[in-house]
N, C-alpha and C. Protein backbone atom coordinates (compact mmCIF):
# COMPACT_ATOMS: atom_id res chain seq x y z
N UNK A 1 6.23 27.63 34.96
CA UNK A 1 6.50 27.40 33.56
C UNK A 1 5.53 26.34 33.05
N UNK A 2 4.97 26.54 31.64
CA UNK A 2 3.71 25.52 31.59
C UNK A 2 4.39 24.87 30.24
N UNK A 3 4.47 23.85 30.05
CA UNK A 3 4.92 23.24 28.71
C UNK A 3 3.29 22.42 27.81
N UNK A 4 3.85 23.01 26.69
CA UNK A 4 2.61 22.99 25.52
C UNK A 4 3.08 21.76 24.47
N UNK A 5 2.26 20.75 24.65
CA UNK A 5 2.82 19.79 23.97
C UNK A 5 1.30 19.39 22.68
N UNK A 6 2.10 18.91 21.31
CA UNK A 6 0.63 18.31 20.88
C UNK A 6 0.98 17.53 20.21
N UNK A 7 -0.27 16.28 19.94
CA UNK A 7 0.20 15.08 19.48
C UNK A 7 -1.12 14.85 18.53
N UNK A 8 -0.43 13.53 17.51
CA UNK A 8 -1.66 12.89 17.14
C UNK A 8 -2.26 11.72 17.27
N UNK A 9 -3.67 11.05 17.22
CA UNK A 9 -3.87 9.80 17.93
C UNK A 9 -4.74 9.36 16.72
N UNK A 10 -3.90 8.07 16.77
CA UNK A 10 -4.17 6.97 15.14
C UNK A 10 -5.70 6.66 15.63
N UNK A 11 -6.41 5.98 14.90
CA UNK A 11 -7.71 4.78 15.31
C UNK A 11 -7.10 3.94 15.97
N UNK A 12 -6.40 3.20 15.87
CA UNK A 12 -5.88 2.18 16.62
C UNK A 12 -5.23 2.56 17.98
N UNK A 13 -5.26 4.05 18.73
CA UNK A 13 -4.70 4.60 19.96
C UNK A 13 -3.63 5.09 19.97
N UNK A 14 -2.32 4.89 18.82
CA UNK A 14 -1.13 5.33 19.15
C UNK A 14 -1.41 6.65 19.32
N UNK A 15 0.00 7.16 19.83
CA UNK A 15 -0.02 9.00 19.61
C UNK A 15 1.97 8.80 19.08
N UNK A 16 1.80 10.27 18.64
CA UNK A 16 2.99 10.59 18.10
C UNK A 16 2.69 12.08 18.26
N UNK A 17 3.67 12.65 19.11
CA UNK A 17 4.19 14.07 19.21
C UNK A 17 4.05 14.84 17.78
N UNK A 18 3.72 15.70 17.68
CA UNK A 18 4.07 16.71 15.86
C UNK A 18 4.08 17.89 16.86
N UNK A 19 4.74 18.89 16.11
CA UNK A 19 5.35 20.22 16.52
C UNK A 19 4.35 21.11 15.97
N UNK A 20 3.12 21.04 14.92
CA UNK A 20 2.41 21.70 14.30
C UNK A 20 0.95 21.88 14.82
N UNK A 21 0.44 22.87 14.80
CA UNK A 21 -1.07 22.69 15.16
C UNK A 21 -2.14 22.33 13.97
N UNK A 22 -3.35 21.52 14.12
CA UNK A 22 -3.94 21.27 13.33
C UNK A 22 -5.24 21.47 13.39
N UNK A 23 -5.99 21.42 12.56
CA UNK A 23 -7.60 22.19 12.81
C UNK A 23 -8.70 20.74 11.90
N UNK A 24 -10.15 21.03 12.58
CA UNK A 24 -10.71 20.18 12.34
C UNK A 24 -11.34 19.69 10.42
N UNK A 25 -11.10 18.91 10.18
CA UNK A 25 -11.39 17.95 8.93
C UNK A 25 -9.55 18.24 8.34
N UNK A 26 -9.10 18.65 8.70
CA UNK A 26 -7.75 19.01 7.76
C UNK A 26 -6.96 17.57 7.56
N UNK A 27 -6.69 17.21 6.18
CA UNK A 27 -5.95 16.29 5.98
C UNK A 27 -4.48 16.12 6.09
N UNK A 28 -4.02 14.78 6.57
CA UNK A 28 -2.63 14.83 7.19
C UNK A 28 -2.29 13.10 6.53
N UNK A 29 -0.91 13.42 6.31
CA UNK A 29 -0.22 11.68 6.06
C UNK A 29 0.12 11.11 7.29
N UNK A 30 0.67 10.14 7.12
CA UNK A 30 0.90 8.77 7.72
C UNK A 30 1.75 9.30 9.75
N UNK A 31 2.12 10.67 8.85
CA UNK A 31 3.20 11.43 9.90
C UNK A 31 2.63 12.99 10.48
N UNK A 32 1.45 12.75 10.34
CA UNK A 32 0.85 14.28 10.63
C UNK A 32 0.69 15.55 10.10
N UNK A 33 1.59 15.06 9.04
CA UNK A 33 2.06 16.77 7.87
C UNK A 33 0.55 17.19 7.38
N UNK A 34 0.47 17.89 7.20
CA UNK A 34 -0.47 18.63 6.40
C UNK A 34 -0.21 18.04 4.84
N UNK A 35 -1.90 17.58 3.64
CA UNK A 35 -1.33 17.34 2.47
C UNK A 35 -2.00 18.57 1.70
N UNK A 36 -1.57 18.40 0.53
CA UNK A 36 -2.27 19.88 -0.28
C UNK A 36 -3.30 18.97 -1.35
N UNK A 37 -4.06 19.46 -1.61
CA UNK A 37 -5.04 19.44 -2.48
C UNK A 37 -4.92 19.75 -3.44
N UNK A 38 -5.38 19.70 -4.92
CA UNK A 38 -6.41 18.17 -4.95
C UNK A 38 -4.93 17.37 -4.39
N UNK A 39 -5.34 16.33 -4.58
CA UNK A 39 -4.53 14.89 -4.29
C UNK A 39 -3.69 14.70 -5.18
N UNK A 40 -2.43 13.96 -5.53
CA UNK A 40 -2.16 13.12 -6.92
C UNK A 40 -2.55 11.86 -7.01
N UNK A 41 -2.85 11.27 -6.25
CA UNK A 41 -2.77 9.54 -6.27
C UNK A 41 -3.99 9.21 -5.10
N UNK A 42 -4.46 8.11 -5.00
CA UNK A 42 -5.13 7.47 -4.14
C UNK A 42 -4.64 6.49 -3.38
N UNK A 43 -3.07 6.20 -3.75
CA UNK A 43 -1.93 4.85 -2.89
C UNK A 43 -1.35 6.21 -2.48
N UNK A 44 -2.60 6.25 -1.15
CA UNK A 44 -1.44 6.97 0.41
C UNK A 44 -2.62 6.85 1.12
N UNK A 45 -1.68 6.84 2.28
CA UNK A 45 -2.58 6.61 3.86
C UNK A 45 -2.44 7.97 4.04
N UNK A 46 -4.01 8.04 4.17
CA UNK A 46 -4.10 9.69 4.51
C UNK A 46 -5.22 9.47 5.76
N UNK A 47 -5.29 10.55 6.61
CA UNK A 47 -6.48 10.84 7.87
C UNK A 47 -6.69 11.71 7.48
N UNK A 48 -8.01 12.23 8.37
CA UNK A 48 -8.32 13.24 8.98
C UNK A 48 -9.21 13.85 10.12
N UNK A 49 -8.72 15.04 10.57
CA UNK A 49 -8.70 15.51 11.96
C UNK A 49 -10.01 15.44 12.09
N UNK A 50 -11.01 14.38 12.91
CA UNK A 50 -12.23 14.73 13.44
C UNK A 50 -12.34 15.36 15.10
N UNK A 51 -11.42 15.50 15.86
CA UNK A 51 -11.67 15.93 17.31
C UNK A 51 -10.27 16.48 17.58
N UNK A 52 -10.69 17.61 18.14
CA UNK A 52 -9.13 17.93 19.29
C UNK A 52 -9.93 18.12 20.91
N UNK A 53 -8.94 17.75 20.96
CA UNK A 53 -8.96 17.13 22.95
C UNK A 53 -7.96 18.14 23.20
N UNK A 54 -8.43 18.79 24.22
CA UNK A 54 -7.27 19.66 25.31
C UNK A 54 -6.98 19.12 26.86
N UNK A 55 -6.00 18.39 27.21
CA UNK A 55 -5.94 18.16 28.13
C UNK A 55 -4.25 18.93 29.36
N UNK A 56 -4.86 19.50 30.57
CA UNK A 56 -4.46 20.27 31.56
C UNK A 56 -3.73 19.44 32.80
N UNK A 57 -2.31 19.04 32.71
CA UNK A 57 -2.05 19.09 34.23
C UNK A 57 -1.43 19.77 34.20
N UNK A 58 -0.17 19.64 35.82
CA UNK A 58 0.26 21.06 36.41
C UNK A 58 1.46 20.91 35.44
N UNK A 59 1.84 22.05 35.29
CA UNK A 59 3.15 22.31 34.23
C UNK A 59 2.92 22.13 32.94
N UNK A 60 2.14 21.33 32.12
CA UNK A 60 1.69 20.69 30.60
C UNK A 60 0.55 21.18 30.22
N UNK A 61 -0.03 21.33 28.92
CA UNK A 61 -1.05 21.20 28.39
C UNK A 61 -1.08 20.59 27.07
N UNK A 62 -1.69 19.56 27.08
CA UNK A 62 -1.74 18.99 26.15
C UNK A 62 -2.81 18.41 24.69
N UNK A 63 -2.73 18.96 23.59
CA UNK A 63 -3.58 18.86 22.68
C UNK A 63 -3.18 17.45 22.18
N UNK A 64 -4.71 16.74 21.78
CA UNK A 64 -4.61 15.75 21.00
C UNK A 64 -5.42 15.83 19.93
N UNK A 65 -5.02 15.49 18.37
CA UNK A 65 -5.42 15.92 17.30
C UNK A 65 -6.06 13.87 17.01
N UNK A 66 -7.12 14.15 16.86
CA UNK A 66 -7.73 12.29 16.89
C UNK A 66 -7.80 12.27 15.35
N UNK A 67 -7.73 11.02 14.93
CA UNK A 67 -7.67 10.71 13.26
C UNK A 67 -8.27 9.82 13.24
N UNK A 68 -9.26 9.82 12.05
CA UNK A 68 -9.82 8.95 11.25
C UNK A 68 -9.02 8.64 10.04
N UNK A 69 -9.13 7.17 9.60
CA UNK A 69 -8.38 6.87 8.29
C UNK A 69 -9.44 7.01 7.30
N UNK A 70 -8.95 7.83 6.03
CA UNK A 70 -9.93 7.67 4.52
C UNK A 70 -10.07 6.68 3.98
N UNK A 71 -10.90 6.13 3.32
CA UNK A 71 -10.90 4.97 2.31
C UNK A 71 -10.43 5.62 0.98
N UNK A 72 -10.21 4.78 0.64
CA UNK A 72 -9.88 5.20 -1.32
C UNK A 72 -10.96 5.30 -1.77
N UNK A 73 -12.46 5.75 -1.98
CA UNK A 73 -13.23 5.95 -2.06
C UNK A 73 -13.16 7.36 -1.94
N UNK A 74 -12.98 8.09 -0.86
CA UNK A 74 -13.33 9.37 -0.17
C UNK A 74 -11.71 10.04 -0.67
N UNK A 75 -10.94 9.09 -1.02
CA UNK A 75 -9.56 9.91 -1.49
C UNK A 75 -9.70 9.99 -3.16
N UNK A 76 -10.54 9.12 -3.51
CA UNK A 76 -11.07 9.62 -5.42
C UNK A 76 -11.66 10.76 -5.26
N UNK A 77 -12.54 10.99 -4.59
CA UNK A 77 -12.71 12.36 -4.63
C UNK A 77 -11.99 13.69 -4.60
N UNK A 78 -11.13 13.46 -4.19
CA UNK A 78 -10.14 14.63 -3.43
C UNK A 78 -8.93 14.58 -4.77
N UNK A 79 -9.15 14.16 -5.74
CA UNK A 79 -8.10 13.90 -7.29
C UNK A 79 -8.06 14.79 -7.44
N UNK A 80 -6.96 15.73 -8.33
CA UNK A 80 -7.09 16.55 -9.21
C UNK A 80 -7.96 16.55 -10.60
């Protein structure tokens, strides 16, 4: 039996489990969700997905979804 686990990993190293898969540049909040576009606001901590890591031991496989944080700069852009 192989258990499929995936997580996400802050800049600062944490990880936190999410149940969702995610793909590369896709923007996510504070909690991994997926956000929709354009934006409303520029007061939110938003990432996004620059690397997934697959990592293999016996019984597990495990994806890690790595995050970069946006500046409010790069989140004016993304306004409606």
């Amino acid at each position: 039996m192989q258990l499929y686990t995936s997580q996400i990993i802050y800049p600062e190293g944490d990880a936190q489990e999410i149940n969702h898969p995610l793909s590369i540049n896709q923007l996510v909040d504070v909690n991994g969700n997926p956000l929709e576009l354009p934006l409303r606001t520029t007061r939110i901590i938003a990432y996004r997905v620059y690397r997934i890591s697959t990592q293999s031991n016996i019984g597990e496989d495990i994806t890690s979804y790595h995050l970069e944080l946006l500046w409010e700069q790069e989140l004016r852009e993304l306004l409606s």
